[in-house]
C-alpha atoms as a PDB file:
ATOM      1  CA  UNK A   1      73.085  15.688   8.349  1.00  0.00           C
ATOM      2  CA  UNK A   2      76.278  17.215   9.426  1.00  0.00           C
ATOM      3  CA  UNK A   3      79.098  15.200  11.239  1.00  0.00           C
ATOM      4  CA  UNK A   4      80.547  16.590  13.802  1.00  0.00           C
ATOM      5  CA  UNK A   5      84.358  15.261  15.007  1.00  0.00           C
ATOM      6  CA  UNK A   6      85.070  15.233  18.725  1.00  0.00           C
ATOM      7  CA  UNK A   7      86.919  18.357  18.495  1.00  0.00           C
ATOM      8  CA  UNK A   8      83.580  19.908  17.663  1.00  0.00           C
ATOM      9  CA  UNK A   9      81.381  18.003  20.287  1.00  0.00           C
ATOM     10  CA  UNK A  10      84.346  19.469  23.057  1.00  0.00           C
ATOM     11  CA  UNK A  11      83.699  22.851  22.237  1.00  0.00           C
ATOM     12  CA  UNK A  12      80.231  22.224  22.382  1.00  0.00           C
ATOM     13  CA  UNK A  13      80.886  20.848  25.932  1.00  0.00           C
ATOM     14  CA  UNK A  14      82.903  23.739  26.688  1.00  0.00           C
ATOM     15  CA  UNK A  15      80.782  26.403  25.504  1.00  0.00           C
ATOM     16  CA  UNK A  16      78.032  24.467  27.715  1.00  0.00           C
ATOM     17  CA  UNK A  17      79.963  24.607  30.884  1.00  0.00           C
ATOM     18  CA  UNK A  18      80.894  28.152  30.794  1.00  0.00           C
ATOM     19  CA  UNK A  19      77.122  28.868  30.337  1.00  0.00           C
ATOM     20  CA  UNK A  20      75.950  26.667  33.194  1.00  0.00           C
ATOM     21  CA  UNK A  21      79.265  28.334  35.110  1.00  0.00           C
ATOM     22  CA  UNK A  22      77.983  32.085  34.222  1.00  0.00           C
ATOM     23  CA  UNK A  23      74.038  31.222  35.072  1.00  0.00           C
ATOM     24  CA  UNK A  24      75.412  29.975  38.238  1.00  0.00           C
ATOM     25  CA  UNK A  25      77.059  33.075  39.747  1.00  0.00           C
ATOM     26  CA  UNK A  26      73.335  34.571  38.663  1.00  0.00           C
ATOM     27  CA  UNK A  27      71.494  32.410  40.625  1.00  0.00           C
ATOM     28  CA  UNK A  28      70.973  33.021  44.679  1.00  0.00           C
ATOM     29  CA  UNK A  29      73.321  29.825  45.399  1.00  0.00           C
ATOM     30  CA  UNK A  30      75.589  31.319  42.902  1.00  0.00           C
ATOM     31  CA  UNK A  31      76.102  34.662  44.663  1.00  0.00           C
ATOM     32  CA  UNK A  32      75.991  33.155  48.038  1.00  0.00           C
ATOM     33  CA  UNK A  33      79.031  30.827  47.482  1.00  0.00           C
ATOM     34  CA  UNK A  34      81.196  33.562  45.902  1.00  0.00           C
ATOM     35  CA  UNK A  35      80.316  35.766  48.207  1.00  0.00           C
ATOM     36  CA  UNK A  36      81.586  33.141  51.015  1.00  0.00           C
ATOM     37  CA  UNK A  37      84.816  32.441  49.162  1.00  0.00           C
ATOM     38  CA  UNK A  38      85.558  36.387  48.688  1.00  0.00           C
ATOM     39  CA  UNK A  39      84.559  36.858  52.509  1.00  0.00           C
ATOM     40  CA  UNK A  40      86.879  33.624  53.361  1.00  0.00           C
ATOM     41  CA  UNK A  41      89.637  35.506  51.351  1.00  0.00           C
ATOM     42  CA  UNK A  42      89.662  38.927  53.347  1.00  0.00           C
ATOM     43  CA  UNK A  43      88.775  37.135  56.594  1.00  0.00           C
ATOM     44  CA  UNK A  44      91.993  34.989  56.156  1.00  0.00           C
ATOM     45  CA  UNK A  45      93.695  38.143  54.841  1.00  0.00           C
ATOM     46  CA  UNK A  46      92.604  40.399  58.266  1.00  0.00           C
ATOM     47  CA  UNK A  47      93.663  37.541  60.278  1.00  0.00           C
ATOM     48  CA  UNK A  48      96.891  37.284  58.509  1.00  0.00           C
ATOM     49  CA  UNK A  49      97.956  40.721  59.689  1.00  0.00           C
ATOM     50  CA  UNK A  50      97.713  39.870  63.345  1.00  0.00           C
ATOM     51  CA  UNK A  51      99.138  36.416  63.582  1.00  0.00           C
ATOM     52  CA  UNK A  52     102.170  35.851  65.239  1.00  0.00           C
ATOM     53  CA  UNK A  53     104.880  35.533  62.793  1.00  0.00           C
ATOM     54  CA  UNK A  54     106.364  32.367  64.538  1.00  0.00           C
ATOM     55  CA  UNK A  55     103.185  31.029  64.595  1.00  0.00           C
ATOM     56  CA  UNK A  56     103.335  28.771  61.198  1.00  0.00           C
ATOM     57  CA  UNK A  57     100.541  26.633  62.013  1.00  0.00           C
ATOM     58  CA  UNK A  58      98.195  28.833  62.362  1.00  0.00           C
ATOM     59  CA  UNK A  59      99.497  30.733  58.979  1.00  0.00           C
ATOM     60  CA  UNK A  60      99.945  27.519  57.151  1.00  0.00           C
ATOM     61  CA  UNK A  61      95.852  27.318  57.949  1.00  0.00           C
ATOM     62  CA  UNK A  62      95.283  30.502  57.013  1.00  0.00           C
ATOM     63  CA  UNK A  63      96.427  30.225  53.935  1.00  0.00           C
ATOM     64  CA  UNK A  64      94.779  27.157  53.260  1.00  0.00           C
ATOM     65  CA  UNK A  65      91.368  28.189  53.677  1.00  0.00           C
ATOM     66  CA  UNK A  66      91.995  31.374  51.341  1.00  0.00           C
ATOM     67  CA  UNK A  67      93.498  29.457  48.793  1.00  0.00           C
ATOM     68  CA  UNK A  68      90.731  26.916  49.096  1.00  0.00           C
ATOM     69  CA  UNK A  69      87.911  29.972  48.313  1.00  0.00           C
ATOM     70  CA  UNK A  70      90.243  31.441  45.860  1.00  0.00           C
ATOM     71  CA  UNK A  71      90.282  28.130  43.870  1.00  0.00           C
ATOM     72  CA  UNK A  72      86.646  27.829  43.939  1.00  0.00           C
ATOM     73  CA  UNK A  73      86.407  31.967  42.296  1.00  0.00           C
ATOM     74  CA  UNK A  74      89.422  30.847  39.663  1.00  0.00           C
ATOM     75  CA  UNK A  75      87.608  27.542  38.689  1.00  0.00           C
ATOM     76  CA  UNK A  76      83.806  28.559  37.753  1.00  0.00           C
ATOM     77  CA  UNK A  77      86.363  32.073  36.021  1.00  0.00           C
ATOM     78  CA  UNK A  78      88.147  29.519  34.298  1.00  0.00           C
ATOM     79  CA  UNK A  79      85.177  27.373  33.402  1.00  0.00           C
ATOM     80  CA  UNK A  80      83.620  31.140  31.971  1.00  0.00           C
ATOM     81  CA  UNK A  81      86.701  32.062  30.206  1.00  0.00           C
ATOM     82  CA  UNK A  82      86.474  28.576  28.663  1.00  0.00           C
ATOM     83  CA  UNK A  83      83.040  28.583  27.400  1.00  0.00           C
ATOM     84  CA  UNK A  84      83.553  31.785  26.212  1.00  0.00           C
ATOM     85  CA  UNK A  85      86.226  31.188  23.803  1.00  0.00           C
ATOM     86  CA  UNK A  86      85.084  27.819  22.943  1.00  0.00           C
ATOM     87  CA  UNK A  87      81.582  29.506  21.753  1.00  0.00           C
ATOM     88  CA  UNK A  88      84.098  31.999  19.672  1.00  0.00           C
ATOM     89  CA  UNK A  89      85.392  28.863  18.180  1.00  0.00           C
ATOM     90  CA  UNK A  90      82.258  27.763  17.061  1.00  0.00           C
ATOM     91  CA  UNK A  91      80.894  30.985  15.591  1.00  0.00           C
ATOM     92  CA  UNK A  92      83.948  31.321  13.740  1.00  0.00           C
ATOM     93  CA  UNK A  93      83.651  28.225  11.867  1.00  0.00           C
ATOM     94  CA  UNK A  94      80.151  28.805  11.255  1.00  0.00           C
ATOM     95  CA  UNK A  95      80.666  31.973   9.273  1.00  0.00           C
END
C-alpha cells in the first residue's frame, strides 16, 4: 500500500481542480459565464472611452465591474495553470 504525505494528496487536489476548472469552461455554463465576463470587460472598456474624465464615480464603477469579470477569467486560468503543473508534478515522480 503506498503512503502518500500531504504534499502528495495537495497535488492530487490541485491536479483535481484544474480538471474540474478546464471541464468547466467546456460545459454550456462554462462558456456562458466567460463569455459574460469577456463581454463585461469590453462593455466597461467602450464605456470607458466616453465617460467624462471628471466623472470619477462613474469610472471608479467602471472599473470595478471589469476587474470583477477579469478576476473571475484569471481565477478558473489560475486554477488550470495549477492543475496543470501539479499533474506534471505527479508524473514526474512516477517515472
Amino acid at each position: 500500500m503506498t503512503e502518500f504525505t500531504d504534499y502528495d494528496l495537495t497535488l492530487f487536489a490541485q491536479a483535481d481542480l484544474g480538471e474540474q476548472a478546464r471541464e468547466f469552461l467546456t460545459t454550456d455554463l462554462g462558456k456562458y459565464l466567460a463569455g459574460c465576463a469577456e463581454q463585461q470587460i469590453n462593455d466597461c472598456s467602450r464605456e470607458l472611452l466616453k465617460v467624462c474624465p471628471t466623472n470619477t464615480d462613474k469610472i471608479q464603477l467602471l472599473q470595478s465591474k471589469a476587474q470583477t469579470a477579469s478576476n473571475f477569467l484569471v481565477w478558473i486560468n489560475e486554477a488550470i495553470d495549477m492543475g496543470s503543473v501539479a499533474y506534471q508534478q505527479i508524473t514526474q515522480t512516477e517515472e
